[in-house]
Protein backbone atom coordinates (compact mmCIF):
# COMPACT_ATOMS: atom_id res chain seq x y z
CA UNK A 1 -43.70 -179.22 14.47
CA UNK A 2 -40.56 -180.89 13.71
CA UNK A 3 -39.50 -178.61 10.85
CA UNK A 4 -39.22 -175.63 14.07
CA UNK A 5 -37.68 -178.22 16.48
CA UNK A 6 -35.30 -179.14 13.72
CA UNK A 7 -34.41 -175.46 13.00
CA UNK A 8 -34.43 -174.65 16.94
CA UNK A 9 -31.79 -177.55 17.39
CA UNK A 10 -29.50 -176.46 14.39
CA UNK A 11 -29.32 -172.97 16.40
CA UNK A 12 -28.84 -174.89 19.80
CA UNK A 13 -25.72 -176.84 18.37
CA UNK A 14 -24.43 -173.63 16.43
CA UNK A 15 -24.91 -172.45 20.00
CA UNK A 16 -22.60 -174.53 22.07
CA UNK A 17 -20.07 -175.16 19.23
CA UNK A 18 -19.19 -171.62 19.31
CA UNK A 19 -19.42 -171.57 23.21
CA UNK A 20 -16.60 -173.66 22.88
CA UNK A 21 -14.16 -171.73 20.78
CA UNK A 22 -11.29 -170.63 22.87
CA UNK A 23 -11.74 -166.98 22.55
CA UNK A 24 -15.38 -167.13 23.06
CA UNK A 25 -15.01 -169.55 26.11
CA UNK A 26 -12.61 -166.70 27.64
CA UNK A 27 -15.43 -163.95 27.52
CA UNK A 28 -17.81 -166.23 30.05
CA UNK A 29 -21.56 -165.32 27.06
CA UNK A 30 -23.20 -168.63 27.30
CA UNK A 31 -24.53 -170.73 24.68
CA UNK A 32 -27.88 -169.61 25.36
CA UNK A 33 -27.48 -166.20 24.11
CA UNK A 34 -24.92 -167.34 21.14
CA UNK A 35 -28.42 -169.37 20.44
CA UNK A 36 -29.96 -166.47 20.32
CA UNK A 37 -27.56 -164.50 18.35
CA UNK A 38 -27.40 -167.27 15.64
CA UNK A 39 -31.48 -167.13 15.75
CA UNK A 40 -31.36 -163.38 14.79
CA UNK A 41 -29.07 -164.26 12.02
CA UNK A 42 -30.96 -167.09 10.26
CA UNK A 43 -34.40 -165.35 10.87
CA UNK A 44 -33.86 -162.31 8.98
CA UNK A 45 -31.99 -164.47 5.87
CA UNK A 46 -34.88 -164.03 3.42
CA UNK A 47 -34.18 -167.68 2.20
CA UNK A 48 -34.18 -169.61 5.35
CA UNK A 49 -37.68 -167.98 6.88
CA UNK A 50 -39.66 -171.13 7.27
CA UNK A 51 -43.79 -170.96 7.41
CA UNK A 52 -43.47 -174.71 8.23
CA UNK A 53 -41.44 -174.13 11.14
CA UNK A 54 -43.92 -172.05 13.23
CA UNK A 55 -45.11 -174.38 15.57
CA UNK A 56 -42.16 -175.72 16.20
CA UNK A 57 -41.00 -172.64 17.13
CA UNK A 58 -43.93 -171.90 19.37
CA UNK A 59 -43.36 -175.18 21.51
CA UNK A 60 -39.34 -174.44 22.31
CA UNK A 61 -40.88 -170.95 23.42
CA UNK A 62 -43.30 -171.75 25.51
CA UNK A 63 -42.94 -175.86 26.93
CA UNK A 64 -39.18 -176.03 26.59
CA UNK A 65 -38.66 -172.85 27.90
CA UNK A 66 -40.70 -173.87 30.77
CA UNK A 67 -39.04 -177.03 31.27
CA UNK A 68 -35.24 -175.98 31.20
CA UNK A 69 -36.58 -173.01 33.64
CA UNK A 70 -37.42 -176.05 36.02
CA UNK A 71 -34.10 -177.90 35.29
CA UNK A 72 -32.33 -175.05 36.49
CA UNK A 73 -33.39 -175.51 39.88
CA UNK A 74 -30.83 -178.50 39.97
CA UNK A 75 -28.21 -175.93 40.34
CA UNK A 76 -29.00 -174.78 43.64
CA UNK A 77 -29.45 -176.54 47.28
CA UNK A 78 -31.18 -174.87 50.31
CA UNK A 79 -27.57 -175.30 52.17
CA UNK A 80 -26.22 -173.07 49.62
CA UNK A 81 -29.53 -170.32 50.41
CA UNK A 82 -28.62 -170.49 54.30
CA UNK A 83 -24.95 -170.53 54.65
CA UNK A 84 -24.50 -167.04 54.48
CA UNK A 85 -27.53 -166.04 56.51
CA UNK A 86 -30.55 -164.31 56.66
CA UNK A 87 -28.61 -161.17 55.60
CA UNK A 88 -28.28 -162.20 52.37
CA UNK A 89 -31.85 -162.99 51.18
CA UNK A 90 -32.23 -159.19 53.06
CA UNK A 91 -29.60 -158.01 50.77
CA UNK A 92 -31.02 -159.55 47.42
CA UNK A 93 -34.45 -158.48 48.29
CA UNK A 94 -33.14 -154.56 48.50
CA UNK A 95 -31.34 -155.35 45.01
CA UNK A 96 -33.91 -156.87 43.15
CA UNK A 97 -36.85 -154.49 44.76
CA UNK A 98 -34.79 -151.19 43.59
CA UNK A 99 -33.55 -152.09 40.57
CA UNK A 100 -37.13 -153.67 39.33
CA UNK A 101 -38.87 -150.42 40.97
CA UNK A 102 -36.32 -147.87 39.52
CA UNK A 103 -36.28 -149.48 36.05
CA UNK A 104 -39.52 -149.53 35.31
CA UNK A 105 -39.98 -146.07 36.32
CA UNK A 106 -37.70 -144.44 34.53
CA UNK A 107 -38.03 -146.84 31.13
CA UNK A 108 -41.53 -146.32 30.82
CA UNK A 109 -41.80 -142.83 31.87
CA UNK A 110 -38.19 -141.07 31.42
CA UNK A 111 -37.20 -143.21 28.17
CA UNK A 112 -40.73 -143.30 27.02
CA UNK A 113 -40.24 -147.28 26.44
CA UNK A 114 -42.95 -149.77 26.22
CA UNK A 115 -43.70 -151.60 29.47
CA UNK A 116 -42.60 -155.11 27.91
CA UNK A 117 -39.41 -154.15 26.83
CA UNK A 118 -38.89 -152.17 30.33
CA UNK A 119 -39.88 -154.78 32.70
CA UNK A 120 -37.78 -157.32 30.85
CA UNK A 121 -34.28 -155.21 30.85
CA UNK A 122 -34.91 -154.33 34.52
CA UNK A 123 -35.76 -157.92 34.89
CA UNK A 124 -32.48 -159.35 33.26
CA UNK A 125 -30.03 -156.36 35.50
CA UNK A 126 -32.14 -157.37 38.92
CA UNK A 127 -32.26 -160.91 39.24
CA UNK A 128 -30.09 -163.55 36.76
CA UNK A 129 -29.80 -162.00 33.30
CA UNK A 130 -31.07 -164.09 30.32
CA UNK A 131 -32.98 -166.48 32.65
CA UNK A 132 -34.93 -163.54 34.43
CA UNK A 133 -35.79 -162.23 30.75
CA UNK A 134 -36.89 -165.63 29.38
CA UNK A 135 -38.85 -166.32 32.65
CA UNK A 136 -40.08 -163.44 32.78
CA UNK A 137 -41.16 -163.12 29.04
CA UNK A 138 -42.99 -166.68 29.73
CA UNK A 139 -44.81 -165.09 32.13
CA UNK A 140 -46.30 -162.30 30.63
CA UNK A 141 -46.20 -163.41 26.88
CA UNK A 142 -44.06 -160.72 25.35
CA UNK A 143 -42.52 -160.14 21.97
CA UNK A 144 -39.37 -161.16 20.71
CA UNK A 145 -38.11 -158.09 19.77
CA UNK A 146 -38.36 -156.96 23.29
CA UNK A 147 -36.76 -160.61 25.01
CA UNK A 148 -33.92 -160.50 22.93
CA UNK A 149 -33.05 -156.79 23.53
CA UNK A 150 -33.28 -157.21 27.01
CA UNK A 151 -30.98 -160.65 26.89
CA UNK A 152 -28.35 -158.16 24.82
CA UNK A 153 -28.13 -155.68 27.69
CA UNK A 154 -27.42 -158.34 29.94
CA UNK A 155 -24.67 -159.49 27.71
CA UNK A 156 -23.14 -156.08 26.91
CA UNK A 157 -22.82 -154.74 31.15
CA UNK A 158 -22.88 -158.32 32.63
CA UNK A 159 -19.36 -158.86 29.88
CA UNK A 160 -18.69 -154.98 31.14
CA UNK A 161 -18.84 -156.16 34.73
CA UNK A 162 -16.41 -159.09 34.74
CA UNK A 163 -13.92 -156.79 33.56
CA UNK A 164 -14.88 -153.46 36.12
CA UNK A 165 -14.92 -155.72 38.97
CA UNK A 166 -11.77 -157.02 39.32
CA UNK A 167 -10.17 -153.36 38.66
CA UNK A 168 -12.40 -152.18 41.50
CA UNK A 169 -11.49 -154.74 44.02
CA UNK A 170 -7.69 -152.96 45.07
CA UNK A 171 -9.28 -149.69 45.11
CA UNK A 172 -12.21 -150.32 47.74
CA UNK A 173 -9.48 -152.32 50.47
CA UNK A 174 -12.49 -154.63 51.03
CA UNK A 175 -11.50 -158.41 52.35
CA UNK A 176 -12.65 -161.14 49.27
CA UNK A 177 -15.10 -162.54 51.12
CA UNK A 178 -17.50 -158.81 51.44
CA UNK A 179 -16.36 -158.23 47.93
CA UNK A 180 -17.34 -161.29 46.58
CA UNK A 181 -20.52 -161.22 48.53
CA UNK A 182 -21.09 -157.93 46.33
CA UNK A 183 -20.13 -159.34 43.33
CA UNK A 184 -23.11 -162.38 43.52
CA UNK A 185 -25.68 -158.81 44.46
CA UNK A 186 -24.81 -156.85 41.26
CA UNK A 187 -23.74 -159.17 38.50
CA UNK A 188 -26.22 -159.85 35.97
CA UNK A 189 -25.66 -163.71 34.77
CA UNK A 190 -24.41 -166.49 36.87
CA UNK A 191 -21.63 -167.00 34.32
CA UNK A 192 -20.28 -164.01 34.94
CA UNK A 193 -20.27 -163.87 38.23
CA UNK A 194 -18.50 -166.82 38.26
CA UNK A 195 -15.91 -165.25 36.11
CA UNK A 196 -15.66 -161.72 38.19
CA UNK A 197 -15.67 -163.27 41.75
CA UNK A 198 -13.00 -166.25 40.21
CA UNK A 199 -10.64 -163.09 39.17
CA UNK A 200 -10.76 -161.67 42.93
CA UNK A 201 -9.85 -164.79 44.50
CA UNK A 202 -11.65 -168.37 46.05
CA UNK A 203 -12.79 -166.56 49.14
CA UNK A 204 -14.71 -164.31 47.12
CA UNK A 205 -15.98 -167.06 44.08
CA UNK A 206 -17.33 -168.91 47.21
CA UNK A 207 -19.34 -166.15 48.36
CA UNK A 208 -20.79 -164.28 45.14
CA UNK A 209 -21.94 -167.83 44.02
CA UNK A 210 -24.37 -168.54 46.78
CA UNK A 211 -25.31 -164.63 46.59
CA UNK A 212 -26.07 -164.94 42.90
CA UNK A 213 -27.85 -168.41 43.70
CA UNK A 214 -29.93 -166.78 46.08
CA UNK A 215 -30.82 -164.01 43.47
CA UNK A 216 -31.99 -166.85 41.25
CA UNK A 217 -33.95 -168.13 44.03
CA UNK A 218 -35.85 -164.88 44.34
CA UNK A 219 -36.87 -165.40 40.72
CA UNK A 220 -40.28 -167.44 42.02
CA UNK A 221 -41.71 -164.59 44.17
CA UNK A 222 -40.86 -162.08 41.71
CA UNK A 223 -42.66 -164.13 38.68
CA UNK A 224 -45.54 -164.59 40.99
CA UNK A 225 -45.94 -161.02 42.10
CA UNK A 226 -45.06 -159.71 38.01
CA UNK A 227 -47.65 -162.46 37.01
CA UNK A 228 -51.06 -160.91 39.04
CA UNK A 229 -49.79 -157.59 38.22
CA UNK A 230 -49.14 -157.90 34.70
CA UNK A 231 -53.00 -159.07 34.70
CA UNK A 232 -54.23 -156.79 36.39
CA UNK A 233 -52.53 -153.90 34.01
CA UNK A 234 -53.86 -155.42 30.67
CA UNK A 235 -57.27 -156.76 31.95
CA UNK A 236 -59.55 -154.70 29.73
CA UNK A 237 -62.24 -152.70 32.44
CA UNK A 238 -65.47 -154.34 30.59
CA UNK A 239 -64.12 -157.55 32.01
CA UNK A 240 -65.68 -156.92 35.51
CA UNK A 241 -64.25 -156.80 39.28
CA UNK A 242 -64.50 -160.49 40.05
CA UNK A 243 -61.73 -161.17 37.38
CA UNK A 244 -59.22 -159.00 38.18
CA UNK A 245 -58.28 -160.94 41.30
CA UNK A 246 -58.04 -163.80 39.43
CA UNK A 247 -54.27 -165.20 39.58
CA UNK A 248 -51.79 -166.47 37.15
CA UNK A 249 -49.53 -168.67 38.92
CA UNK A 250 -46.29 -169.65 36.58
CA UNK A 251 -46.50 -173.29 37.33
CA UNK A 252 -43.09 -173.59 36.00
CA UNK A 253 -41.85 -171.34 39.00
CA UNK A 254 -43.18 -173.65 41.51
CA UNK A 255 -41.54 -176.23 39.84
CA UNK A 256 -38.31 -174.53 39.78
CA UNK A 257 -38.76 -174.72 43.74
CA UNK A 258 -39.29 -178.52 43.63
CA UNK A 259 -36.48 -178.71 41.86
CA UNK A 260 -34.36 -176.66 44.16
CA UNK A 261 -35.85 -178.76 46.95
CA UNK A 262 -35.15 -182.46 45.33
CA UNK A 263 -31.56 -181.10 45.09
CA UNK A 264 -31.04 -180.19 48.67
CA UNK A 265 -32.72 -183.98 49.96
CA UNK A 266 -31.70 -186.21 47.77
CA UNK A 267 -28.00 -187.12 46.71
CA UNK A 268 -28.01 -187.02 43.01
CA UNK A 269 -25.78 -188.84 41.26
CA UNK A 270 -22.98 -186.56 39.93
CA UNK A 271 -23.57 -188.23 36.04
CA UNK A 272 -26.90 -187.67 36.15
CA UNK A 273 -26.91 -183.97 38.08
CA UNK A 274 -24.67 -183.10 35.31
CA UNK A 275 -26.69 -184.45 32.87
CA UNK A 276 -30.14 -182.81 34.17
CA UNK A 277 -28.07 -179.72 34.01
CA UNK A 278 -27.06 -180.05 30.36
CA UNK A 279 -30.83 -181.17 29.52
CA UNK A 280 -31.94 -177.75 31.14
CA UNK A 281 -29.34 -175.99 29.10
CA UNK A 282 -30.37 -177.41 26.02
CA UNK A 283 -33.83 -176.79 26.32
CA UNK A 284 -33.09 -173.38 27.03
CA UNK A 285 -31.01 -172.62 24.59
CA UNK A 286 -33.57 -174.29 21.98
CA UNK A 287 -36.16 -171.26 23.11
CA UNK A 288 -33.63 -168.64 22.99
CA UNK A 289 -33.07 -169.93 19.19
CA UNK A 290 -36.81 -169.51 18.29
CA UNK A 291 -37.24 -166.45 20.31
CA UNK A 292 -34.07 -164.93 18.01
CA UNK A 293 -35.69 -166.94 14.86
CA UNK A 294 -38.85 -165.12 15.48
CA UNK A 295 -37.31 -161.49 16.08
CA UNK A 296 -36.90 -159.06 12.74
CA UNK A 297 -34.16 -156.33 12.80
CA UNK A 298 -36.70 -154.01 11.98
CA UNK A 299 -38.55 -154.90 15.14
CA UNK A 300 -35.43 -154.34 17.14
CA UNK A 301 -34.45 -151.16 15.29
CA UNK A 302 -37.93 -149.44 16.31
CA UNK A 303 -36.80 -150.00 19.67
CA UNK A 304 -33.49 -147.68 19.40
CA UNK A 305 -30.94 -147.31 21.81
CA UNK A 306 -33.01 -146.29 24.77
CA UNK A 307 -33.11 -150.51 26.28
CA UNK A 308 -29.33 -149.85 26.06
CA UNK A 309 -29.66 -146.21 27.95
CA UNK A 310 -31.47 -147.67 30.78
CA UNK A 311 -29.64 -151.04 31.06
CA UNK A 312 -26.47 -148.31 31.66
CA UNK A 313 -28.50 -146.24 34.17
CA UNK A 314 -29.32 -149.65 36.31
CA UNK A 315 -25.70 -151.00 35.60
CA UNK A 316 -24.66 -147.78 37.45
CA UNK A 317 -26.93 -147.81 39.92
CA UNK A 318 -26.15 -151.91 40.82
CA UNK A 319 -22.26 -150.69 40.89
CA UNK A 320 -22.67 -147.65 43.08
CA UNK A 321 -25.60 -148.83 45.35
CA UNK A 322 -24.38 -152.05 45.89
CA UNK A 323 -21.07 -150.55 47.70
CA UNK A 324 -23.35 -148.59 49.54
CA UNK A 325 -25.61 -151.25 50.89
CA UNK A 326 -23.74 -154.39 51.24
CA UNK A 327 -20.87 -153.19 53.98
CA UNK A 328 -24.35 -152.16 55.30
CA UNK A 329 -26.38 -155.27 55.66
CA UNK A 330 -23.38 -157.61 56.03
């Protein structure tokens, strides 16, 4: 156990030391995924592959993964879901609906991709990037190889976006506060939304931050629907009728809400809400470690360039719906 915790922590620190460099800092990727990119690294050195470290590993991906998924729920209040109005949950719900529905169409029957790695990258573009892939993935138990594919198309378009965004603001004479508003319904991570809607102006970081949030908030009905369908997909047929409407309910999701909930009612002290969200962080990044410990290049080479191909298509599709549909709903 503590071997894999030990090894999970080294990657966690690696993590948010390089977070921090200047030039890294200025391109808004988060410690969890440099967590993750430092996992890939020290997994496939031949010297540093640990048998001792396995269950280790398979704690940070399943209970810490779990746990910083509820921590995150500190960074949202219910004041922030309704101060934009019901318009906007309407708004997310179209985004997250299409992109989910469209993406796993055309990965697993266009690209020929496995349903995994297909519902994950659709996952990450939809709802809040690496979050929505590592939620996601602890909900229906995928590989590695798949999460941390999906968690690099996130990176690649959601980096791609912060820089597109801005250049497209000018061109579409929209006032900050619609734009930013369609910034928080197409951006993958929070991070970057941050960044994009920061470059437009405060009007528009205002807005796309309680869009995005909202996004995020949309995370627990998604997991819950995924979670009964996902069963009922890989429920062998000898199993019998009465199991297949049994449910798995993602308690983790429901504590997410809590979360979300005990922020809204109660003040939290701004040392400790800072230091919850740093705990949450940190556990997180400790599962995207093992997840990248436990992925082999050969693993992520068998699943070519098509998770890149369709992370493109729905990139497109979030850029060119989304100024369809928001001047629309708003």
């Amino acid at each position: 156990m503590w071997v894999g915790l030990g090894v999970c922590t080294l990657l966690t620190l690696g993590g948010f030391a390089l977070s921090h460099i200047p030039f890294i800092a200025a391109t808004g990727i988060s410690p969890l995924v440099l967590s993750l990119a430092l996992g890939v690294l020290a997994g496939n050195l031949p010297w540093f592959q640990l048998s001792s470290a396995t269950a280790g590993l398979a704690f940070s991906t399943r209970w810490l993964l779990r746990g910083g998924i509820v921590l995150f729920g500190f960074s949202i209040t219910l004041q922030q879901v309704f101060s934009l109005g019901p318009g906007i949950v309407l708004l997310d719900m179209v985004v997250i609906t299409t992109i989910i529905t469209i993406g796993y169409w055309v990965g697993t029957r266009l690209l020929k991709l496995d349903p995994e790695t297909a519902l994950l990258t659709s996952a990450g573009s939809a709802i809040c990037g690496a979050a929505a892939v590592l939620a996601t993935e602890a909900t229906i138990r995928s590989r590695p190889a798949a999460t941390a594919m999906a968690v690099a198309t996130v990176v690649l378009f959601g980096s791609l976006a912060m820089v597109v965004y801005p250049v497209l603001y000018p061109i579409m004479g929209w006032d900050q506060g619609l734009f930013g508003v369609y910034i928080g319904a197409t951006i993958h991570e929070v991070a970057q939304v941050v960044a994009a809607g920061g470059a437009v102006g405060s009007d528009a970081l205002a807005n796309a931050v309680v869009v995005k949030l909202v996004r995020v908030m949309l995370l627990v009905p998604f997991l819950l629907i995924v979670g009964q369908w996902w069963v009922r997909r890989t429920r062998a047929p000898e199993e019998g009728i009465a199991d297949r409407g049994k449910l798995t309910i993602p308690w983790f999701a429901f504590g997410f809400v809590g979360a979300m909930v005990l922020n809204s009612l109660v003040r939290v002290p701004a040392p400790l809400h800072s230091g919850i969200a740093l705990s949450g962080q940190v556990a997180l990044a400790m599962a995207m470690g093992a997840l990248g410990y436990e992925t082999r290049m050969e693993k992520l080479k068998s699943l070519g360039l098509k998770p890149m191909l369709l992370a493109l298509i729905l990139f497109a599709l979030l850029v060119t719906g989304g100024m369809v549909v928001t001047p629309m709903v708003m």
